[in-house]
N, C-alpha and C. Protein backbone atom coordinates (compact mmCIF):
# COMPACT_ATOMS: atom_id res chain seq x y z
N UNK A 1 32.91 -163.29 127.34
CA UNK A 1 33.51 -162.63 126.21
C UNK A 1 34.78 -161.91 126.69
N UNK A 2 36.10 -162.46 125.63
CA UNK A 2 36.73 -161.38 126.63
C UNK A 2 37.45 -160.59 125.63
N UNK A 3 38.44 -159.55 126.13
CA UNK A 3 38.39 -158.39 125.32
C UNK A 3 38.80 -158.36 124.17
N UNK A 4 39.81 -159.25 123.35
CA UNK A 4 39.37 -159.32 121.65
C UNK A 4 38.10 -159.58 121.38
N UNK A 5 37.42 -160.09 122.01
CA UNK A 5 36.05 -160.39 121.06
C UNK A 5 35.34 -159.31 121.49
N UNK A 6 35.40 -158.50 122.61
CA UNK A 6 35.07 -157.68 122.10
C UNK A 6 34.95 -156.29 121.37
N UNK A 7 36.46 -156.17 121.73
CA UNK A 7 36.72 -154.89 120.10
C UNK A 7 36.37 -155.63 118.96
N UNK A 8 36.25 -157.38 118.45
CA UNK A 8 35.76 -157.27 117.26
C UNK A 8 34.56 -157.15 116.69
N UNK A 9 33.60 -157.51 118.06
CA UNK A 9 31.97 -157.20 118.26
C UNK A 9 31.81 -155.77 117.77
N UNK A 10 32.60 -155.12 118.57
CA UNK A 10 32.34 -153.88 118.21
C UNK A 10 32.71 -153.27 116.48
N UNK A 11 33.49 -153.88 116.12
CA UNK A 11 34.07 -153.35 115.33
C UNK A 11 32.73 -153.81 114.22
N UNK A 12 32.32 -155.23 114.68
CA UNK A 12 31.44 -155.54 113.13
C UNK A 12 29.87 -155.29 113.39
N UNK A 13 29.98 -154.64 114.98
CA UNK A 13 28.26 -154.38 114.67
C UNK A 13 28.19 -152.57 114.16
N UNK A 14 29.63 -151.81 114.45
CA UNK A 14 29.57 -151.00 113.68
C UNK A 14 29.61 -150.85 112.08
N UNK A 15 29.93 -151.99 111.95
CA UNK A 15 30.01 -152.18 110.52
C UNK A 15 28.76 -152.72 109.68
N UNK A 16 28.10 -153.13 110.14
CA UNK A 16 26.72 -153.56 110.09
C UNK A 16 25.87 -152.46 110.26
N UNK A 17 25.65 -151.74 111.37
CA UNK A 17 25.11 -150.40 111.38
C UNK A 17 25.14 -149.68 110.17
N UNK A 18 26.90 -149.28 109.94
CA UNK A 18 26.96 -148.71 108.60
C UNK A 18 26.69 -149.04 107.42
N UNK A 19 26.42 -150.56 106.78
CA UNK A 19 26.02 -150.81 105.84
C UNK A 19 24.22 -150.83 105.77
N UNK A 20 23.84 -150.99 107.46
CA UNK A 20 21.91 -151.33 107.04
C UNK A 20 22.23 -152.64 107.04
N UNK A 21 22.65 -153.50 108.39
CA UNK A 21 22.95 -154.74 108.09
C UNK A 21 21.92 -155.70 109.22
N UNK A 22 21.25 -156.79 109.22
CA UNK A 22 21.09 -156.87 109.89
C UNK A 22 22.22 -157.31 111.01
N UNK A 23 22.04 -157.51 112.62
CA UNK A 23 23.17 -158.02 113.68
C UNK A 23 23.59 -159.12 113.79
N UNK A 24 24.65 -159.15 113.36
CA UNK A 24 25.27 -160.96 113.63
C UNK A 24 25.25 -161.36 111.68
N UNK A 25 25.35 -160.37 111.22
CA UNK A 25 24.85 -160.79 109.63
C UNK A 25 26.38 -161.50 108.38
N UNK A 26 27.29 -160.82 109.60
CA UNK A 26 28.99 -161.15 108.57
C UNK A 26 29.17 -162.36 109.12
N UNK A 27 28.55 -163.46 109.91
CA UNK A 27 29.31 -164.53 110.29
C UNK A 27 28.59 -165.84 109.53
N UNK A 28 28.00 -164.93 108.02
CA UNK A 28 27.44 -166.30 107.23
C UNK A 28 28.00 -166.39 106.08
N UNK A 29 27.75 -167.52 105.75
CA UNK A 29 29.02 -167.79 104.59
C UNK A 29 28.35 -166.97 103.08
N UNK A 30 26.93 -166.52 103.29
CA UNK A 30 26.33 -165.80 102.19
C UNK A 30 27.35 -164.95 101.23
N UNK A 31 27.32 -164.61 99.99
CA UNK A 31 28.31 -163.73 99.30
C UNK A 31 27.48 -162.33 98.60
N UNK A 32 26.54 -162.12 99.01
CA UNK A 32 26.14 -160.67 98.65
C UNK A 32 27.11 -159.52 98.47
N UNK A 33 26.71 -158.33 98.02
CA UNK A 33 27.71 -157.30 98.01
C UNK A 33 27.84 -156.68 99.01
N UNK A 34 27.10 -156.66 100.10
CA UNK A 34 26.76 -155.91 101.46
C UNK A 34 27.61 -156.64 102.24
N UNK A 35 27.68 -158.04 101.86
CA UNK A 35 28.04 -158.84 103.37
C UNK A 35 29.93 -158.85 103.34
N UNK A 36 29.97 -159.08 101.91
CA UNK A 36 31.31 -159.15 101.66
C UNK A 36 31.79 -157.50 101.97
N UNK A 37 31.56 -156.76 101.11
CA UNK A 37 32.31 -155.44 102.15
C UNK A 37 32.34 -155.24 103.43
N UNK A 38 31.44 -156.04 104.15
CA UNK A 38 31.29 -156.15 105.50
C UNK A 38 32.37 -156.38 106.07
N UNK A 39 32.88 -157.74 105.43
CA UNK A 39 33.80 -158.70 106.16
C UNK A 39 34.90 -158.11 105.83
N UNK A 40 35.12 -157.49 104.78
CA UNK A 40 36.48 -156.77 104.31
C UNK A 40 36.72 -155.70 104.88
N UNK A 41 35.61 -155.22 105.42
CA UNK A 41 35.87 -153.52 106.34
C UNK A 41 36.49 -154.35 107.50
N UNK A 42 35.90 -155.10 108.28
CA UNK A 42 36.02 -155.97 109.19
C UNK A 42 37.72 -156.32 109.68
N UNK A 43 37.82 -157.01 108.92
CA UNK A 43 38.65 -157.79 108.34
C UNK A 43 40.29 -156.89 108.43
N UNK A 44 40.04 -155.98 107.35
CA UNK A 44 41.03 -154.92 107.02
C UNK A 44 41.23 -154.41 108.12
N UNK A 45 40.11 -153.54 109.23
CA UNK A 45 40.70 -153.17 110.02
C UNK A 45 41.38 -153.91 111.42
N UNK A 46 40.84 -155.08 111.04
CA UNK A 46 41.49 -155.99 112.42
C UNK A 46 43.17 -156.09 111.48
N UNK A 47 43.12 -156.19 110.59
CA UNK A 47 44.56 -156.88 110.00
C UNK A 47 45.39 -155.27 110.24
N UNK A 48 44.99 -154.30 110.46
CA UNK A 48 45.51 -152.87 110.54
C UNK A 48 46.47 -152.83 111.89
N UNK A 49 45.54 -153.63 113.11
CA UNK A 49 45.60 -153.94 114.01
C UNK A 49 46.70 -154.99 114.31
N UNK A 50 46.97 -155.89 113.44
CA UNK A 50 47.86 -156.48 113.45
C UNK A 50 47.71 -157.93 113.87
N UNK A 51 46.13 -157.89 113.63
CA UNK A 51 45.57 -159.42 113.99
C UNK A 51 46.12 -160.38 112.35
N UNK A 52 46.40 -161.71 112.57
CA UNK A 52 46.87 -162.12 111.67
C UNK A 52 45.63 -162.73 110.66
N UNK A 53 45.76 -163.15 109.37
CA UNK A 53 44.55 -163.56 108.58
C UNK A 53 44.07 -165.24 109.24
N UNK A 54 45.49 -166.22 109.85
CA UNK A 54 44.90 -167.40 110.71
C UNK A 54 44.19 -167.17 111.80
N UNK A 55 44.15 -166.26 112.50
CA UNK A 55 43.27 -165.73 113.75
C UNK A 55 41.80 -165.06 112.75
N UNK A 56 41.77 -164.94 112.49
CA UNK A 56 40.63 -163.94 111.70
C UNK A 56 39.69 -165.40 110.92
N UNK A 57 40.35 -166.54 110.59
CA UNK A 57 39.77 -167.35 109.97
C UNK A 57 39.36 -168.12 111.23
N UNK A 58 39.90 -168.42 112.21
CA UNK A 58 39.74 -169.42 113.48
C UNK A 58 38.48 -168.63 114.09
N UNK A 59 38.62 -166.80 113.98
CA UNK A 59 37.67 -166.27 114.90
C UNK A 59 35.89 -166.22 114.08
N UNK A 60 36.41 -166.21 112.75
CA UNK A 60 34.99 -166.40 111.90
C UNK A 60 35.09 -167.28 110.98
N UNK A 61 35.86 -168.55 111.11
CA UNK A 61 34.93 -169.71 111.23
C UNK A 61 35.02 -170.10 109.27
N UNK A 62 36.55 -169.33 108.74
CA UNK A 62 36.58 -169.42 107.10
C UNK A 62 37.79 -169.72 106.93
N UNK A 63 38.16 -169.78 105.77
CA UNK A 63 39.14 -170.32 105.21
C UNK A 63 40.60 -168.80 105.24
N UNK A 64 41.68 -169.00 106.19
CA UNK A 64 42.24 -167.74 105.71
C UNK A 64 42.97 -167.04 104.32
N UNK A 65 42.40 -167.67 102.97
CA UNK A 65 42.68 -167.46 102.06
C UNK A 65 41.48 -166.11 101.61
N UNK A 66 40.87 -166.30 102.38
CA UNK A 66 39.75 -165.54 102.07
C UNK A 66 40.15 -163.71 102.74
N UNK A 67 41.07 -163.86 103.63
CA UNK A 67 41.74 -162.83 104.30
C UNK A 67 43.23 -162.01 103.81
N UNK A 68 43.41 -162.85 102.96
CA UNK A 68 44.61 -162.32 101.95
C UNK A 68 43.95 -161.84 100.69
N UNK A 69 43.13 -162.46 100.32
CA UNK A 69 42.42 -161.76 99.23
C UNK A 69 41.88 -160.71 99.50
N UNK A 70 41.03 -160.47 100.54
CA UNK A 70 40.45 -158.80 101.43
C UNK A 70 41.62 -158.23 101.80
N UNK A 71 42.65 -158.63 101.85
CA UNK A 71 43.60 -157.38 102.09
C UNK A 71 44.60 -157.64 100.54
N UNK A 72 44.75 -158.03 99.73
CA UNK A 72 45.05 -157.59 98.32
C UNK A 72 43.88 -156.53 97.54
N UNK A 73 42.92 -156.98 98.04
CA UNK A 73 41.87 -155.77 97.55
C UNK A 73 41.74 -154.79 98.20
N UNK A 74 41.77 -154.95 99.11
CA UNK A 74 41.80 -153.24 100.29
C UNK A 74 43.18 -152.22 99.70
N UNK A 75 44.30 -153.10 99.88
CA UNK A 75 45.71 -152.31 99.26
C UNK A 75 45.31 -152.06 97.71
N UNK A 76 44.49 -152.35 96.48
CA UNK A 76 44.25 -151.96 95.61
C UNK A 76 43.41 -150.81 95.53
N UNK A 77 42.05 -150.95 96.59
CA UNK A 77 41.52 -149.91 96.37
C UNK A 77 41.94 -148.57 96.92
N UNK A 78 42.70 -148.56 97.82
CA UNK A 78 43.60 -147.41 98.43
C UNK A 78 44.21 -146.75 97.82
N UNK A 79 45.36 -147.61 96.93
CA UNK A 79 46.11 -146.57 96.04
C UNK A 79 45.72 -146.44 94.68
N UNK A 80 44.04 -146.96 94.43
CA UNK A 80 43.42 -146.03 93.28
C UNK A 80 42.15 -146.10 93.95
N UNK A 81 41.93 -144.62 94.63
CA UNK A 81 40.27 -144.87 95.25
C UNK A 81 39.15 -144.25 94.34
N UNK A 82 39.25 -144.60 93.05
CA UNK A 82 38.83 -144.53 92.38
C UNK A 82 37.75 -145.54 91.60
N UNK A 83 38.97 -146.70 91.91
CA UNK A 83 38.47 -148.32 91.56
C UNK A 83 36.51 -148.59 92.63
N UNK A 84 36.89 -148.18 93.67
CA UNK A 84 35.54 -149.17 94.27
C UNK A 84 35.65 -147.68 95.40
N UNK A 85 35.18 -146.85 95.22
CA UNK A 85 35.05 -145.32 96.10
C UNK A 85 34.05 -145.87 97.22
N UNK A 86 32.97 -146.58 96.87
CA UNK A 86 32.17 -147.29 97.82
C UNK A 86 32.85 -147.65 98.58
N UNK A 87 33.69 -149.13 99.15
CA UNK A 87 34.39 -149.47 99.73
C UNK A 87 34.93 -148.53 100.47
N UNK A 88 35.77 -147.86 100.36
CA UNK A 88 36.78 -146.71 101.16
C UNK A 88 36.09 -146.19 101.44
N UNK A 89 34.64 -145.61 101.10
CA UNK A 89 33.95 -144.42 102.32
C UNK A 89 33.41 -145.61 102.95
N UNK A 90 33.28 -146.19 103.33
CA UNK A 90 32.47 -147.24 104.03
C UNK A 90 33.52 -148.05 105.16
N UNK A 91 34.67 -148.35 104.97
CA UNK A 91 35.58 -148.65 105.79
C UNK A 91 36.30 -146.90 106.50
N UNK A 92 36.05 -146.05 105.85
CA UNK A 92 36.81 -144.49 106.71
C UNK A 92 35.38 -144.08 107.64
N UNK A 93 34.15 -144.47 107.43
CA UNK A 93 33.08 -144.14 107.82
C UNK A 93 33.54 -145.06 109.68
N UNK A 94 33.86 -146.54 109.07
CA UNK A 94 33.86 -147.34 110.35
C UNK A 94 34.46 -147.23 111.14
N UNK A 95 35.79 -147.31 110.74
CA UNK A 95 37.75 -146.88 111.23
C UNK A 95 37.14 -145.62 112.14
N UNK A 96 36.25 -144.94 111.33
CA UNK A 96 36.57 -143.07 112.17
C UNK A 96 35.05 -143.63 113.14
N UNK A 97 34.58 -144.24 113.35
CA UNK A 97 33.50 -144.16 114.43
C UNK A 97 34.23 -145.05 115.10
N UNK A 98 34.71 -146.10 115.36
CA UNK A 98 35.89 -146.91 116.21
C UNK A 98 36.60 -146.91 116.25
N UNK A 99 37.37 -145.82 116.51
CA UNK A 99 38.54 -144.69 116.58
C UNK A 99 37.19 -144.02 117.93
N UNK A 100 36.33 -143.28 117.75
CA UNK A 100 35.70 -142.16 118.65
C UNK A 100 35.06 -143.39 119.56
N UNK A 101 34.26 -144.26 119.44
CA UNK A 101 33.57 -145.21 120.39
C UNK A 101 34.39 -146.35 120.86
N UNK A 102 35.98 -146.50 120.55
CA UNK A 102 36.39 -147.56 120.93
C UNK A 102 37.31 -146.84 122.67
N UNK A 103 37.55 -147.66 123.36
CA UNK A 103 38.11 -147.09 124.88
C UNK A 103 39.75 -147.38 124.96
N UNK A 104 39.70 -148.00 123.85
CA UNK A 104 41.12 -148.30 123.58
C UNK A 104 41.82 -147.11 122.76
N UNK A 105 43.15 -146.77 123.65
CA UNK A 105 43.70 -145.84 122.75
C UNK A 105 44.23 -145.34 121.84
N UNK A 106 45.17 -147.15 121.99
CA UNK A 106 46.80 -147.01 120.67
C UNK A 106 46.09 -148.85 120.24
N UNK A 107 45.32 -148.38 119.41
CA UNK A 107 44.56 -149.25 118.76
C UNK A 107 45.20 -151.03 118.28
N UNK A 108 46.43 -150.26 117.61
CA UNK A 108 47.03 -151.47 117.00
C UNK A 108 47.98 -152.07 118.57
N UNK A 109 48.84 -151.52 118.72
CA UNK A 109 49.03 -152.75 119.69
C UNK A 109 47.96 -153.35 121.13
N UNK A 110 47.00 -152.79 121.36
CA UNK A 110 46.19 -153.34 121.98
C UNK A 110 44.86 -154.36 121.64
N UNK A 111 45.23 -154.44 120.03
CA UNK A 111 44.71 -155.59 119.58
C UNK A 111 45.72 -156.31 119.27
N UNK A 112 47.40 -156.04 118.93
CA UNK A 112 48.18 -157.16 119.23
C UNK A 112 48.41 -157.81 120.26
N UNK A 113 48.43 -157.20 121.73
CA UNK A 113 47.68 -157.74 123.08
C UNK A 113 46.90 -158.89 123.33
N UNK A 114 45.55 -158.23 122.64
CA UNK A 114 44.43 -158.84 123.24
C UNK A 114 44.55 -160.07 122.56
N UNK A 115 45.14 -160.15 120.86
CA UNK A 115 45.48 -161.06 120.35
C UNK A 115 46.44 -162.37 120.77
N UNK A 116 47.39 -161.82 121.45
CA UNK A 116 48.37 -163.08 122.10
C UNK A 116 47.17 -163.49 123.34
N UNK A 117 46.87 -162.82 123.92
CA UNK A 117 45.82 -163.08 125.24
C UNK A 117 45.07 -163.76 125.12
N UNK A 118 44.25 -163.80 123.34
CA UNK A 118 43.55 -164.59 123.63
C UNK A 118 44.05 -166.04 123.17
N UNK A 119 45.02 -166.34 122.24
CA UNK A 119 45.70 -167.40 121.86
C UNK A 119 46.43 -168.09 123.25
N UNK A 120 46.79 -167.06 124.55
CA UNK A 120 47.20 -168.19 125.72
C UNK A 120 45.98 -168.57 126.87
N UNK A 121 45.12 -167.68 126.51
CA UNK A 121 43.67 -168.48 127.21
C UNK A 121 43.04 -169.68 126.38
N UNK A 122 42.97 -169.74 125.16
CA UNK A 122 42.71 -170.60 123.77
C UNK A 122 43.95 -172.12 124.16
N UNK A 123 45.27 -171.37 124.55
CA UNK A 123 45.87 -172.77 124.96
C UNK A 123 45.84 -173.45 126.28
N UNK A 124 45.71 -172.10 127.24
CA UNK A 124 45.22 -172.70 128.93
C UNK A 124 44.17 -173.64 128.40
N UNK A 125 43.22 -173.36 127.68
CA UNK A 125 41.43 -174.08 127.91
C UNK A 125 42.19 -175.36 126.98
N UNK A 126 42.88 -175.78 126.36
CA UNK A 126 43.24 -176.71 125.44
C UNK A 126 43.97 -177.54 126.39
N UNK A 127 44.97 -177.57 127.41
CA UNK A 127 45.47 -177.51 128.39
C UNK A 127 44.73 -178.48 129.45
N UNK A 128 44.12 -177.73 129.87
CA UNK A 128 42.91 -178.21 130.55
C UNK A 128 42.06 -179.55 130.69
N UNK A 129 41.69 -179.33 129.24
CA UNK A 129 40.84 -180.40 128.63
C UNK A 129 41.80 -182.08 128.03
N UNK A 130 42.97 -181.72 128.46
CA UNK A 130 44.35 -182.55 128.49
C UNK A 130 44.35 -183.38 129.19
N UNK A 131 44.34 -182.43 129.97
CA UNK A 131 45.05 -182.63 131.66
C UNK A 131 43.61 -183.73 132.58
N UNK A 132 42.53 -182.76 132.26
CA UNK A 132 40.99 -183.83 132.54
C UNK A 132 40.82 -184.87 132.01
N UNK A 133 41.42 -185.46 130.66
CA UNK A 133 41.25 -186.44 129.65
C UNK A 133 42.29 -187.29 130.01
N UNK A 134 43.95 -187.12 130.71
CA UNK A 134 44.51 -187.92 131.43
C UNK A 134 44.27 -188.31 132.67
N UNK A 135 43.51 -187.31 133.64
CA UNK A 135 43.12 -187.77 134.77
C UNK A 135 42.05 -188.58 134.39
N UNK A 136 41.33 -188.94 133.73
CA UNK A 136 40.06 -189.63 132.82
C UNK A 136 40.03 -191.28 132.79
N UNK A 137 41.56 -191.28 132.36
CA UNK A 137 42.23 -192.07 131.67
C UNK A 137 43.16 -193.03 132.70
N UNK A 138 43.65 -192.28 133.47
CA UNK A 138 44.31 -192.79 134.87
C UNK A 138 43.32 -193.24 136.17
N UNK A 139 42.28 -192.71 136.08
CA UNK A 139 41.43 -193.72 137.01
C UNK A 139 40.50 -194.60 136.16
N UNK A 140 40.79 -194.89 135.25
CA UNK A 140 40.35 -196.04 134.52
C UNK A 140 41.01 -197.67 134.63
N UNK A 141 42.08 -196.86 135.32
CA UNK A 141 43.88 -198.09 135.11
C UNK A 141 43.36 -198.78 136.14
């Protein structure tokens, strides 16, 4: 595991904690009301971070249309927290416990970091599997 995955581990088993979720519970395509605020607390705060909505869809495995819509709704419920008050204490509940339990300091660019980091290990390993598939291929000749 390396270190984007795991500030986002962290980020969604705190988020799970806070809803009464079971572990590993946001990476199903289920649409409950629990799971979906899940993914949108989730979600929102990685995109805060400056992770993009195509990384967020590659890292859980959905469509990134689904990540523009959680952040058109996050920016709605913000500037009327009135609309869904649930939501916002539930993402300030998470933000402020990973903020205190995270070891990282300056949050957003060290998930823009970990983010390029992991997209040039993602292309080393792509790379790789190239490079083995022409050597593969050349003692075949």
């Amino acid at each position: 595991m390396n270190e984007f995955e795991f500030e986002v581990n962290l980020i969604t088993s705190i988020t799970e904690k806070t809803l009464g979720l079971p572990s590993n519970s946001l990476k199903v395509k289920t649409k409950t009301e629990e799971l979906v605020i899940g993914r949108m607390v989730v979600c929102n705060i990685l995109m805060d971070g400056g992770v993009t909505p195509a990384k967020l869809a590659q890292y859980f495995l959905q469509d990134r249309t689904n990540y523009y819509h959680y952040r058109k709704q996050h920016k709605y419920y913000v500037t009327n927290p009135k609309a869904y008050p649930y939501y916002l204490d539930t993402f300030n509940q998470v933000i402020n416990e990973y903020e205190q339990r995270s070891a990282n300091i300056c949050f957003q660019n060290t998930l823009k970091r970990l983010d390029v980091l992991d997209d040039i290990d993602s292309t080393i390993k792509n790379l790789k599997e190239q490079k083995l598939l022409l050597e593969q291929s050349l003692k075949t000749i």
